[in-house]
PDB file of N, CA and C in Angstrom:
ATOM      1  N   UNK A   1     102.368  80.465 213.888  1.00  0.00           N
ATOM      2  CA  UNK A   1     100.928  80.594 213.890  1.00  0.00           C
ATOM      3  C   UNK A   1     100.325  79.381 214.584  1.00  0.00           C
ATOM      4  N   UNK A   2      99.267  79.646 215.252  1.00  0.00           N
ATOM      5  CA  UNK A   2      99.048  78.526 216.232  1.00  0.00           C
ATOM      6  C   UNK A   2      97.332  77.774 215.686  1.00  0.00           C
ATOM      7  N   UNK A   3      97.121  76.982 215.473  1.00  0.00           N
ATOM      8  CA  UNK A   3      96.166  76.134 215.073  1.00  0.00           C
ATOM      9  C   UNK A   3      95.472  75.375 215.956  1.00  0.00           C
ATOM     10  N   UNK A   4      95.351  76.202 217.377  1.00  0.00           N
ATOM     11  CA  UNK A   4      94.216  75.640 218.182  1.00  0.00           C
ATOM     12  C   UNK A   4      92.795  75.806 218.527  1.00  0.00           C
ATOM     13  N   UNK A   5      92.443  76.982 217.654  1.00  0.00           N
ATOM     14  CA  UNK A   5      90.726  77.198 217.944  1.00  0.00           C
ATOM     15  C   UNK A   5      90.557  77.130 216.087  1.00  0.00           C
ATOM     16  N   UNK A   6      90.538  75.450 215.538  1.00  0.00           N
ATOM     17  CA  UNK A   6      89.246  75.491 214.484  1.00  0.00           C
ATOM     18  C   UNK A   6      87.981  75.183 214.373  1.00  0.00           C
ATOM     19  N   UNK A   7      87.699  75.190 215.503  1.00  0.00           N
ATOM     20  CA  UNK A   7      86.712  75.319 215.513  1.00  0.00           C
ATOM     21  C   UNK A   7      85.316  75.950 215.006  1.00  0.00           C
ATOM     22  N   UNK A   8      85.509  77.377 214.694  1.00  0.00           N
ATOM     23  CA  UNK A   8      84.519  78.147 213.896  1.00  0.00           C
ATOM     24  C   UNK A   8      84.582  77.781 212.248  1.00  0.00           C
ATOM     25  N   UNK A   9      85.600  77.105 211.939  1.00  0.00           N
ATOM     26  CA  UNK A   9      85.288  76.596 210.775  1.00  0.00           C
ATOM     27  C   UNK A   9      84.934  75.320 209.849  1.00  0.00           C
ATOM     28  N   UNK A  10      84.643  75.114 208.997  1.00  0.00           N
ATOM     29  CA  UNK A  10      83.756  73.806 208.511  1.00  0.00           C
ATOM     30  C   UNK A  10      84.712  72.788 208.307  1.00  0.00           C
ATOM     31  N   UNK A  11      84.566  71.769 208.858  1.00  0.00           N
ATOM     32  CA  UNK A  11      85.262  70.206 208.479  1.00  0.00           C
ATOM     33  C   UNK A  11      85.872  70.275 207.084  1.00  0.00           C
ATOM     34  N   UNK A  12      85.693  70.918 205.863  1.00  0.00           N
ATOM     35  CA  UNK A  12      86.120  70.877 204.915  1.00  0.00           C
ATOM     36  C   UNK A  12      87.261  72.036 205.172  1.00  0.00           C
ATOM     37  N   UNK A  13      87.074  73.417 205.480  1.00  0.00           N
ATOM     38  CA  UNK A  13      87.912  74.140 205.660  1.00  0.00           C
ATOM     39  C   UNK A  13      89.559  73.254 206.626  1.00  0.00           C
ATOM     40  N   UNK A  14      88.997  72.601 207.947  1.00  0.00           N
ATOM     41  CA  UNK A  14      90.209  71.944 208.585  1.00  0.00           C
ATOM     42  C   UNK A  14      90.696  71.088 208.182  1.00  0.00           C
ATOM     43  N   UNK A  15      90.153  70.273 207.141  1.00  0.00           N
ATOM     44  CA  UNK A  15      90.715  69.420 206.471  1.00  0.00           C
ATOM     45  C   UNK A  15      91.761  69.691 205.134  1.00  0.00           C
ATOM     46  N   UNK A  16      91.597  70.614 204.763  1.00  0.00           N
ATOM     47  CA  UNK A  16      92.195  71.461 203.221  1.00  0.00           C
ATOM     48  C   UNK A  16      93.253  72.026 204.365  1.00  0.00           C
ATOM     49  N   UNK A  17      93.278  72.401 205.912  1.00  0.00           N
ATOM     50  CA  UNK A  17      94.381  73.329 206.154  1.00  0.00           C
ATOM     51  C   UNK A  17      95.409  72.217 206.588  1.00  0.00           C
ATOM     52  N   UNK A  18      94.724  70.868 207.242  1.00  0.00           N
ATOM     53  CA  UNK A  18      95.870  69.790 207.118  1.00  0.00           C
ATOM     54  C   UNK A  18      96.484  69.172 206.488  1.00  0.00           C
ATOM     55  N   UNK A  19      95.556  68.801 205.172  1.00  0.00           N
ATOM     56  CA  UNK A  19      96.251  68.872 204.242  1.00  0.00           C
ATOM     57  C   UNK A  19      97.195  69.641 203.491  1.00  0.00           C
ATOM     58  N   UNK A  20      97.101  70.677 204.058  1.00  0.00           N
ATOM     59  CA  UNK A  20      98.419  72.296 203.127  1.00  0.00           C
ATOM     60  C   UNK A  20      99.658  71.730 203.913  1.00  0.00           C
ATOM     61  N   UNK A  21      99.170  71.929 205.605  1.00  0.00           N
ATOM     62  CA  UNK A  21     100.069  71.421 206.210  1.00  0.00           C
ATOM     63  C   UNK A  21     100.929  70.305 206.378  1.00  0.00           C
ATOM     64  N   UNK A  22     100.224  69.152 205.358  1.00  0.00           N
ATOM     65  CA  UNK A  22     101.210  67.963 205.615  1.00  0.00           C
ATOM     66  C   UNK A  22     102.099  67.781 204.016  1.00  0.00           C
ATOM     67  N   UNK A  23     101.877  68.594 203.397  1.00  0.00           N
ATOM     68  CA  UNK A  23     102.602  69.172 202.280  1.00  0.00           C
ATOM     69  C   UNK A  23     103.463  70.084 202.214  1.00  0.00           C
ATOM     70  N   UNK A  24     103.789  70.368 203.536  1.00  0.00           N
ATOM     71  CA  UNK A  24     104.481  72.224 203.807  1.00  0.00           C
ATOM     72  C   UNK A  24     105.842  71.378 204.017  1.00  0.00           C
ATOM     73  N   UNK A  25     106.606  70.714 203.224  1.00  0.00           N
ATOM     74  CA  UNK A  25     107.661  70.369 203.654  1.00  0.00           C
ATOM     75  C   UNK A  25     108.449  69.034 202.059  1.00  0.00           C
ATOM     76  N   UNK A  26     109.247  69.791 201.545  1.00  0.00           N
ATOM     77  CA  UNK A  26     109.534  68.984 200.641  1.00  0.00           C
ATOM     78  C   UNK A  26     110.099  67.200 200.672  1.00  0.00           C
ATOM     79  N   UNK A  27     110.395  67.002 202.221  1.00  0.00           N
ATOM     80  CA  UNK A  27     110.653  65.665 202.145  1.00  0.00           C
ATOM     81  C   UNK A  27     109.259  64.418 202.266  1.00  0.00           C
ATOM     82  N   UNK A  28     108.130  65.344 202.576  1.00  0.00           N
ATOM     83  CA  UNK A  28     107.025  64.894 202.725  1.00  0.00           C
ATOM     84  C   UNK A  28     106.197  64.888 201.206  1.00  0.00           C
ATOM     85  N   UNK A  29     106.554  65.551 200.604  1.00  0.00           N
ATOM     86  CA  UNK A  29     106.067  65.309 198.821  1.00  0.00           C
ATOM     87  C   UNK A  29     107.192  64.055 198.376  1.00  0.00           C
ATOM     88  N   UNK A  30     108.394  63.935 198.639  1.00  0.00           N
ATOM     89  CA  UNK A  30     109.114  62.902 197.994  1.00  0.00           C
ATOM     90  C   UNK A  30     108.373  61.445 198.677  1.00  0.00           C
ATOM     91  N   UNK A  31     108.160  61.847 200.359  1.00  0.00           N
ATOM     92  CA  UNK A  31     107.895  60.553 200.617  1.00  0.00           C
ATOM     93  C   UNK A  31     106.396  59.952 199.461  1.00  0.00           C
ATOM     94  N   UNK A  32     105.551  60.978 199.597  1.00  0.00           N
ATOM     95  CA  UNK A  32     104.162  61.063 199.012  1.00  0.00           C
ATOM     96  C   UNK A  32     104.180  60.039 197.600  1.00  0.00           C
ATOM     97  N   UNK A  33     105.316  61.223 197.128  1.00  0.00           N
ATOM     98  CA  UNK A  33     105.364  60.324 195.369  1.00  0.00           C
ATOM     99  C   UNK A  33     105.705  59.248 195.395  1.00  0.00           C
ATOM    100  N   UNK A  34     106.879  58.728 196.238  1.00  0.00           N
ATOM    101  CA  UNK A  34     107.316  57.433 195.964  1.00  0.00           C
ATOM    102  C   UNK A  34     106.407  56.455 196.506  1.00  0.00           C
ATOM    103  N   UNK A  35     105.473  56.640 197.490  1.00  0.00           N
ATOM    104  CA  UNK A  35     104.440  55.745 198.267  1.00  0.00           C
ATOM    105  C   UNK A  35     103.250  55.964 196.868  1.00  0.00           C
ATOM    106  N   UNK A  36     103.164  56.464 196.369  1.00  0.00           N
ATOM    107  CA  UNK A  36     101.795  56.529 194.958  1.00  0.00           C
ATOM    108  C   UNK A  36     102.584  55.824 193.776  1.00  0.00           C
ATOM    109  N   UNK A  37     103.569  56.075 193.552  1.00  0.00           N
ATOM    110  CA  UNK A  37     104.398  55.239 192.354  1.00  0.00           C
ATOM    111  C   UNK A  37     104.804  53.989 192.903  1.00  0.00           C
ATOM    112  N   UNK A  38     105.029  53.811 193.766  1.00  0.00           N
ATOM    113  CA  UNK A  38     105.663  52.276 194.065  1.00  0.00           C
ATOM    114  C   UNK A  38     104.605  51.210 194.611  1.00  0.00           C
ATOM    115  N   UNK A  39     103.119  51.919 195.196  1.00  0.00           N
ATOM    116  CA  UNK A  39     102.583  51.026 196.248  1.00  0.00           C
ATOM    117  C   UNK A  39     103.426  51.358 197.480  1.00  0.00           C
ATOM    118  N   UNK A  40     102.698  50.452 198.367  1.00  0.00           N
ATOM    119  CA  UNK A  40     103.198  50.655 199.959  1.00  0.00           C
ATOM    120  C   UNK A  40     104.408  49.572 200.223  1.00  0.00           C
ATOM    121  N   UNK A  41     105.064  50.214 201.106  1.00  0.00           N
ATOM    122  CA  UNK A  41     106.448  49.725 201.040  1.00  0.00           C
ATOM    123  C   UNK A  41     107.001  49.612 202.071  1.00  0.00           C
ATOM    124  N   UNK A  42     107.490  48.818 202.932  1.00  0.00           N
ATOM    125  CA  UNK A  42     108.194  48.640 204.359  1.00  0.00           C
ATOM    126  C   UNK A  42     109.270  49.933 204.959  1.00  0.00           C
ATOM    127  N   UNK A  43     109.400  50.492 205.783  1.00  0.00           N
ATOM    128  CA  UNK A  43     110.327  51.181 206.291  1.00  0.00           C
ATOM    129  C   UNK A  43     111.671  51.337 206.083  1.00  0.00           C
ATOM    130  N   UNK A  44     112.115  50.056 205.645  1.00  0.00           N
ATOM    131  CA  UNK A  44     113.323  49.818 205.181  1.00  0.00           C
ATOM    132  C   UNK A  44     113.827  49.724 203.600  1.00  0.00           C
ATOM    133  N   UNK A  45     112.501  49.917 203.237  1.00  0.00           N
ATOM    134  CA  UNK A  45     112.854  50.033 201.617  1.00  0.00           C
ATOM    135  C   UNK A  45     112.349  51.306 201.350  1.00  0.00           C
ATOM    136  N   UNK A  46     111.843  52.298 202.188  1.00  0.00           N
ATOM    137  CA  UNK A  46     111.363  53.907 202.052  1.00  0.00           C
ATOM    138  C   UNK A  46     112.596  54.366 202.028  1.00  0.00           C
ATOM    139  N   UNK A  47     113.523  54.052 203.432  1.00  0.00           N
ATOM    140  CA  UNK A  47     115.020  54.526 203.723  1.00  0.00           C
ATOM    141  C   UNK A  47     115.984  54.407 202.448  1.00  0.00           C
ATOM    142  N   UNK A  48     116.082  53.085 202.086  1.00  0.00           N
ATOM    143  CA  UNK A  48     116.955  52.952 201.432  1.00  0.00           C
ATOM    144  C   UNK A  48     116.736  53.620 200.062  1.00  0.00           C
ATOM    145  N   UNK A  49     115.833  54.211 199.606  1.00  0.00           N
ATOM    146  CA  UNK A  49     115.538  54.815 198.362  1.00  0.00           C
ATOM    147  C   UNK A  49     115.084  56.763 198.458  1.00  0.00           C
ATOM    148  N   UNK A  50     114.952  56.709 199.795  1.00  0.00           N
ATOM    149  CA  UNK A  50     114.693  58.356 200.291  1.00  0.00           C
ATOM    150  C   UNK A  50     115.926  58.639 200.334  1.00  0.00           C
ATOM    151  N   UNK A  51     117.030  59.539 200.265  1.00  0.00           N
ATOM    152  CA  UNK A  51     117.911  60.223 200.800  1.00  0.00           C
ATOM    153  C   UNK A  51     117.999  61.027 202.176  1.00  0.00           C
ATOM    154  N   UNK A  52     117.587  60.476 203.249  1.00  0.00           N
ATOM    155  CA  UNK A  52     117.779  61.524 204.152  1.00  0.00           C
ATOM    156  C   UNK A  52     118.248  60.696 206.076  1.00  0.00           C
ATOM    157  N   UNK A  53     117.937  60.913 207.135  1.00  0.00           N
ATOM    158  CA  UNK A  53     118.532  60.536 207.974  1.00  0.00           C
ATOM    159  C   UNK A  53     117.171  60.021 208.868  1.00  0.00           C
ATOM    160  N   UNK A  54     117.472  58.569 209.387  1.00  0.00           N
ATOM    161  CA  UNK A  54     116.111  57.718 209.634  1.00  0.00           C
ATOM    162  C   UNK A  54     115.304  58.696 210.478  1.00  0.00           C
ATOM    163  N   UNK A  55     115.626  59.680 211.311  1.00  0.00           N
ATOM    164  CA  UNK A  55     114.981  59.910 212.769  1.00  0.00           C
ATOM    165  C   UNK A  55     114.566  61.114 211.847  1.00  0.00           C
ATOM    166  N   UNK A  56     114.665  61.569 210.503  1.00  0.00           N
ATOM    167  CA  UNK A  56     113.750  62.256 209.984  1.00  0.00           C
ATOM    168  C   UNK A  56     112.768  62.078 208.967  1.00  0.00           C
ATOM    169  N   UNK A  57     112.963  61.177 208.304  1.00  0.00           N
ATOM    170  CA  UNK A  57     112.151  60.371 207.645  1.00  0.00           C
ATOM    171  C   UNK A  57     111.251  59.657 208.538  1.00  0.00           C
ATOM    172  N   UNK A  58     111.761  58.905 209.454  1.00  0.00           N
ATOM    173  CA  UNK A  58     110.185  58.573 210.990  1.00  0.00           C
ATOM    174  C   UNK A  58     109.726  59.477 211.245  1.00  0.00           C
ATOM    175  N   UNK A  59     109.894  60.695 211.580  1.00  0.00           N
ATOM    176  CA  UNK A  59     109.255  61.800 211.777  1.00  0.00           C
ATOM    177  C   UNK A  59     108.397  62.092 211.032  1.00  0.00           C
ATOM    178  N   UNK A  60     108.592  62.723 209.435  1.00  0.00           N
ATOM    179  CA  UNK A  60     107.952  63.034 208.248  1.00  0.00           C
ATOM    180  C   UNK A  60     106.820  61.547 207.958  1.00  0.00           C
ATOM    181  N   UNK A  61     107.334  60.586 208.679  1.00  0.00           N
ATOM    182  CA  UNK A  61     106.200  59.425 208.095  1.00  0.00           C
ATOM    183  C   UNK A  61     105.223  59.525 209.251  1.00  0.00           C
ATOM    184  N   UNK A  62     105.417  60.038 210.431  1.00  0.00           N
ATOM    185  CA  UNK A  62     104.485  60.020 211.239  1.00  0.00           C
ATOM    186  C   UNK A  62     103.540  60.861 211.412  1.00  0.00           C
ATOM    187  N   UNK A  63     104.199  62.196 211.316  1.00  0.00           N
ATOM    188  CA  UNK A  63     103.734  63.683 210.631  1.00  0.00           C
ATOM    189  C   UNK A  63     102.608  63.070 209.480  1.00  0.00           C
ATOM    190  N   UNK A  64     102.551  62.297 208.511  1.00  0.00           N
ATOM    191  CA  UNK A  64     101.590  62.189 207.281  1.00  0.00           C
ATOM    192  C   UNK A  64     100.521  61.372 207.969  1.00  0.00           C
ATOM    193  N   UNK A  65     101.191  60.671 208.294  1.00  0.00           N
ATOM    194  CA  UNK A  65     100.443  59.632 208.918  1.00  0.00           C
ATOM    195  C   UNK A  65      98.921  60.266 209.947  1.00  0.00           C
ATOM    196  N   UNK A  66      99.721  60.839 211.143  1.00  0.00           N
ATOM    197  CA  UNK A  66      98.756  62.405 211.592  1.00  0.00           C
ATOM    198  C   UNK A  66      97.915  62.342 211.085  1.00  0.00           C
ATOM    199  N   UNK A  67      98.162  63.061 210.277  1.00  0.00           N
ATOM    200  CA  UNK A  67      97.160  63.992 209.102  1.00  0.00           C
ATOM    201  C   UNK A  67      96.565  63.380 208.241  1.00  0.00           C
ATOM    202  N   UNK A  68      96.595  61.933 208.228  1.00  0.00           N
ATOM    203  CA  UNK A  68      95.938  61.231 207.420  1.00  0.00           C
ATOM    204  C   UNK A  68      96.219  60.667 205.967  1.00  0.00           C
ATOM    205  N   UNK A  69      97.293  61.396 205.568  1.00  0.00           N
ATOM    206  CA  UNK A  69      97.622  61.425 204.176  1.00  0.00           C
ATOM    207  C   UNK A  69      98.061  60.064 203.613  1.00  0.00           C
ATOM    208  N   UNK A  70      98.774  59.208 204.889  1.00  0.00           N
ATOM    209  CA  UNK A  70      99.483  58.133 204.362  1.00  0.00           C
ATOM    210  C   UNK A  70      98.752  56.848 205.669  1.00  0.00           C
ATOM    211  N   UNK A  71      99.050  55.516 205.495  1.00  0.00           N
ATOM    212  CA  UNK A  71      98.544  54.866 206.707  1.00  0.00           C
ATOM    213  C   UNK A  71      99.800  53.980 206.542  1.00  0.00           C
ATOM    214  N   UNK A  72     100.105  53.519 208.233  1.00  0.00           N
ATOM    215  CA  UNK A  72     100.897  53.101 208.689  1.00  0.00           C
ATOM    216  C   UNK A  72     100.384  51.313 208.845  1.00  0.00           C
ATOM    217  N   UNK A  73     101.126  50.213 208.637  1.00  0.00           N
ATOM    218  CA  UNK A  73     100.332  49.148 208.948  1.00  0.00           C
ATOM    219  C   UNK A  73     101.767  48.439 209.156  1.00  0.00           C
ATOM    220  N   UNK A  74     101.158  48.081 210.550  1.00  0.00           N
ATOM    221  CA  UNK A  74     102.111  46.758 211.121  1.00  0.00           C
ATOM    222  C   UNK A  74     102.099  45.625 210.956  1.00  0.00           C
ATOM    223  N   UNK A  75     103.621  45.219 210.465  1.00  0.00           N
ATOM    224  CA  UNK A  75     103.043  43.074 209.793  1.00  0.00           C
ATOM    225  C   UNK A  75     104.311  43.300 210.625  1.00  0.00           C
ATOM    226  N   UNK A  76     104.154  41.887 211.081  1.00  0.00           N
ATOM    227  CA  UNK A  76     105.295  41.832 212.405  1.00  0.00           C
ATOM    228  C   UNK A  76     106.136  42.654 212.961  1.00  0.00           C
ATOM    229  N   UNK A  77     107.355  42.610 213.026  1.00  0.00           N
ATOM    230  CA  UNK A  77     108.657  43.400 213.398  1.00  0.00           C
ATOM    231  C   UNK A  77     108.720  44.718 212.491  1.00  0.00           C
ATOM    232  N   UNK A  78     108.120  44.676 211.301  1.00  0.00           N
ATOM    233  CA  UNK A  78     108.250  45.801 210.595  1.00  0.00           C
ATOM    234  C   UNK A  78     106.499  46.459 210.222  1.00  0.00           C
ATOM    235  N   UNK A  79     106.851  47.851 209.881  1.00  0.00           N
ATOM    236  CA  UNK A  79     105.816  48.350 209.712  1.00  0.00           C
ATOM    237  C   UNK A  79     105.468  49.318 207.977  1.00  0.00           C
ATOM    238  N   UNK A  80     104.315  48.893 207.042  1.00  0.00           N
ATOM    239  CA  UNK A  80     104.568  49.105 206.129  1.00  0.00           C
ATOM    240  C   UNK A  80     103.475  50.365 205.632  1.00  0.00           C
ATOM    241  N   UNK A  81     104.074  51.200 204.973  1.00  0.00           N
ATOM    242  CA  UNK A  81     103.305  52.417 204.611  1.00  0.00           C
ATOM    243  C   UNK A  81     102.832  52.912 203.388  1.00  0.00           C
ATOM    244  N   UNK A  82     101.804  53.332 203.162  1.00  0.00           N
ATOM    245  CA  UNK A  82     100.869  53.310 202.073  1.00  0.00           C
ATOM    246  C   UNK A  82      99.880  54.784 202.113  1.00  0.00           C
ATOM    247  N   UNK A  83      99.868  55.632 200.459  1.00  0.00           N
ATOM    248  CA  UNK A  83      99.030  56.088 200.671  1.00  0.00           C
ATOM    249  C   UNK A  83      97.854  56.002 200.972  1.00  0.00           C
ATOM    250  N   UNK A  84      97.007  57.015 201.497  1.00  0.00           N
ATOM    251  CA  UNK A  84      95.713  56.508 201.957  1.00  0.00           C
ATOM    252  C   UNK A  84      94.332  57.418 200.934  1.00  0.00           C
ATOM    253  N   UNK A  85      93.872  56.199 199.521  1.00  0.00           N
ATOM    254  CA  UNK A  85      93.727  56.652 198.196  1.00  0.00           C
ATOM    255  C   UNK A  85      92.416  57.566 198.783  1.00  0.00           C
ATOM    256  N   UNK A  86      91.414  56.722 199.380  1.00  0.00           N
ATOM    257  CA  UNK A  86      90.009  57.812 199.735  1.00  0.00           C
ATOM    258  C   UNK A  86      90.334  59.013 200.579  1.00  0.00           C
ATOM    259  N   UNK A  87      91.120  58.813 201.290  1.00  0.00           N
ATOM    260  CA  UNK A  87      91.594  60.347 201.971  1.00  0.00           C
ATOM    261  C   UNK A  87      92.359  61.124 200.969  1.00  0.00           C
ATOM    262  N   UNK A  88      93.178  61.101 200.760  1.00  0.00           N
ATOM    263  CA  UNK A  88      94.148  61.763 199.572  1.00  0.00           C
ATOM    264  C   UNK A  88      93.134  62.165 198.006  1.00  0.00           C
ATOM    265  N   UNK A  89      92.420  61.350 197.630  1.00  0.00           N
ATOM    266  CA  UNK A  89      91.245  61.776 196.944  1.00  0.00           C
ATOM    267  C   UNK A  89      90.700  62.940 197.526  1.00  0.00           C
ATOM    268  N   UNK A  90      89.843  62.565 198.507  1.00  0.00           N
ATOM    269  CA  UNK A  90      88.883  63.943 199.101  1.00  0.00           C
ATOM    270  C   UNK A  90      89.748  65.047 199.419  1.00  0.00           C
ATOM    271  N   UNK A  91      90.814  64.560 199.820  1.00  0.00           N
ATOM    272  CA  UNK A  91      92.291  66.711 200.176  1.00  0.00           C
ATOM    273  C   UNK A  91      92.453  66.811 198.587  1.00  0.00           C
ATOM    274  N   UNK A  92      92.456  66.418 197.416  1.00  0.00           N
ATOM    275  CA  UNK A  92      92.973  66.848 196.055  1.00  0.00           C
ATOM    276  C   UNK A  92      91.481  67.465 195.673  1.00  0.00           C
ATOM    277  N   UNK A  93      90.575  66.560 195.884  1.00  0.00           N
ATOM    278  CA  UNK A  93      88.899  67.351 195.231  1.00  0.00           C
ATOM    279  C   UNK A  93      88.961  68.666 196.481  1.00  0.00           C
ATOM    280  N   UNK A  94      89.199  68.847 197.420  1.00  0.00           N
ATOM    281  CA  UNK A  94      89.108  70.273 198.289  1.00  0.00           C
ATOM    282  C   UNK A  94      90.145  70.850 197.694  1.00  0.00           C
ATOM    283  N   UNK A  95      91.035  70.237 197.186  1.00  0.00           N
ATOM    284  CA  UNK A  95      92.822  71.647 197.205  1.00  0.00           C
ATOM    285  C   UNK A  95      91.790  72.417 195.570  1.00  0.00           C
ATOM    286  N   UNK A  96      91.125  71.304 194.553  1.00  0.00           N
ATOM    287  CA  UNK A  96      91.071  72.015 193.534  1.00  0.00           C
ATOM    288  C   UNK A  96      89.718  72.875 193.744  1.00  0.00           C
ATOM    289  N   UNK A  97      88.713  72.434 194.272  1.00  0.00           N
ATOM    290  CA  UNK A  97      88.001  73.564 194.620  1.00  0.00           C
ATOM    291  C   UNK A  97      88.951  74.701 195.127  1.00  0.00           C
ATOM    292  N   UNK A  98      89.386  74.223 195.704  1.00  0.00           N
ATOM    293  CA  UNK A  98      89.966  76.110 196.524  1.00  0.00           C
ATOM    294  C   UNK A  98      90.940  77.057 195.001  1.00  0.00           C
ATOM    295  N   UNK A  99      91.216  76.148 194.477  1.00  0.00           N
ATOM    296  CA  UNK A  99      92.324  76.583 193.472  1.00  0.00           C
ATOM    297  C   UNK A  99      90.831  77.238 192.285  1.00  0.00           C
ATOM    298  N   UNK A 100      90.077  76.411 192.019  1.00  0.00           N
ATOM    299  CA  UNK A 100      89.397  77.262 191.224  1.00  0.00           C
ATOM    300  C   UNK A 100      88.399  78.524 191.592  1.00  0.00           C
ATOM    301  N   UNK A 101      88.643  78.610 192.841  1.00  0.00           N
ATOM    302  CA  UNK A 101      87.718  79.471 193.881  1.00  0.00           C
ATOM    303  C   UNK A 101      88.939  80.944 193.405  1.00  0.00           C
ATOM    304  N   UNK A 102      90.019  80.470 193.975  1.00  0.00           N
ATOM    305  CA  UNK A 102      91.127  81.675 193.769  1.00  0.00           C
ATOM    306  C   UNK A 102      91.134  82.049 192.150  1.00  0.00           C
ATOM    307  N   UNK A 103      91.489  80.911 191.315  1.00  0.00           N
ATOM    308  CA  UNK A 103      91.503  81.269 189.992  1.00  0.00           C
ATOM    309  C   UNK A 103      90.352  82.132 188.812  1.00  0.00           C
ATOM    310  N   UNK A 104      89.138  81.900 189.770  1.00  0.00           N
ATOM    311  CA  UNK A 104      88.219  82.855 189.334  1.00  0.00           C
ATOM    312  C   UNK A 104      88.411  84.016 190.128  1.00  0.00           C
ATOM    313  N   UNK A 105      88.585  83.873 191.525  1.00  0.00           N
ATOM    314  CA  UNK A 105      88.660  85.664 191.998  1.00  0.00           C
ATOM    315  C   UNK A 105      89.933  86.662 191.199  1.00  0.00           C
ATOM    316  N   UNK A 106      90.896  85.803 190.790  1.00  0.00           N
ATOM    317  CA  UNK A 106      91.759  86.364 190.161  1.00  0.00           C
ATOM    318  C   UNK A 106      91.662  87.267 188.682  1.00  0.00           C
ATOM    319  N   UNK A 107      91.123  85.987 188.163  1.00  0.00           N
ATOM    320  CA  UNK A 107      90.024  86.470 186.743  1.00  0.00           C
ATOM    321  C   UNK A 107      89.164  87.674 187.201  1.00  0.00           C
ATOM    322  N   UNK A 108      88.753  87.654 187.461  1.00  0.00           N
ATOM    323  CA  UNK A 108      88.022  88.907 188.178  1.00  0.00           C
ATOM    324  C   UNK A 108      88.856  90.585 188.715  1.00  0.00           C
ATOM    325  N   UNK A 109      89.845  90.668 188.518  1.00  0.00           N
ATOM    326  CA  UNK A 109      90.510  91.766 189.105  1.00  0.00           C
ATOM    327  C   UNK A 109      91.735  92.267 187.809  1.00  0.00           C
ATOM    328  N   UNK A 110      91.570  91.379 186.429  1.00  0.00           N
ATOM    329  CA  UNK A 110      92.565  91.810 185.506  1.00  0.00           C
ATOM    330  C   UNK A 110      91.935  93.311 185.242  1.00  0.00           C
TER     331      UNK A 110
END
């Protein structure tokens, strides 16, 4: 599915669909949790506590990063990553509007 004309829809709508999207992938919720439970953490201490293979974990951190979910910050030679709390706030207040939007249309059809 291709995601190049959002245009006809509202800044809140494209924002709730990047956000779905930077969640559509379970190594991107592990990175998520451990960057909210630990604080922000250098590249080399994400690796060594993620299970998976560097050139996909850089990927998945850049992918969030994208989308806003996480921010990337360079201190010298290394670069350290952190959720990003006012963005990640405003995609959780849109995901639960939408969730109680569905959860009443649902209510509605027993």
């Amino acid at each position: 599915m291709s995601y190049q004309n959002l245009a006809p829809f509202d800044a809140a709508s494209r924002r709730l669909a990047r956000f779905g999207r930077a969640l559509g992938h379970p190594a991107r919720h592990e990175i998520l949790l451990r960057l909210a439970a630990r604080g922000p953490l250098p590249y080399g201490d994400l690796k060594a506590c993620i299970p998976m293979h560097a050139k996909t974990l850089s990927r998945h951190l850049q992918y969030l990063v994208g989308q806003g979910c996480i921010l990337g910050i360079p201190e010298g030679a290394r670069t350290w990553f952190g959720v990003d709390d006012t963005r990640l706030a405003r995609d959780l207040v849109l995901m639960r509007r939408l969730v109680r939007k569905l959860g009443k249309k649902g209510e509605g059809e027993k």
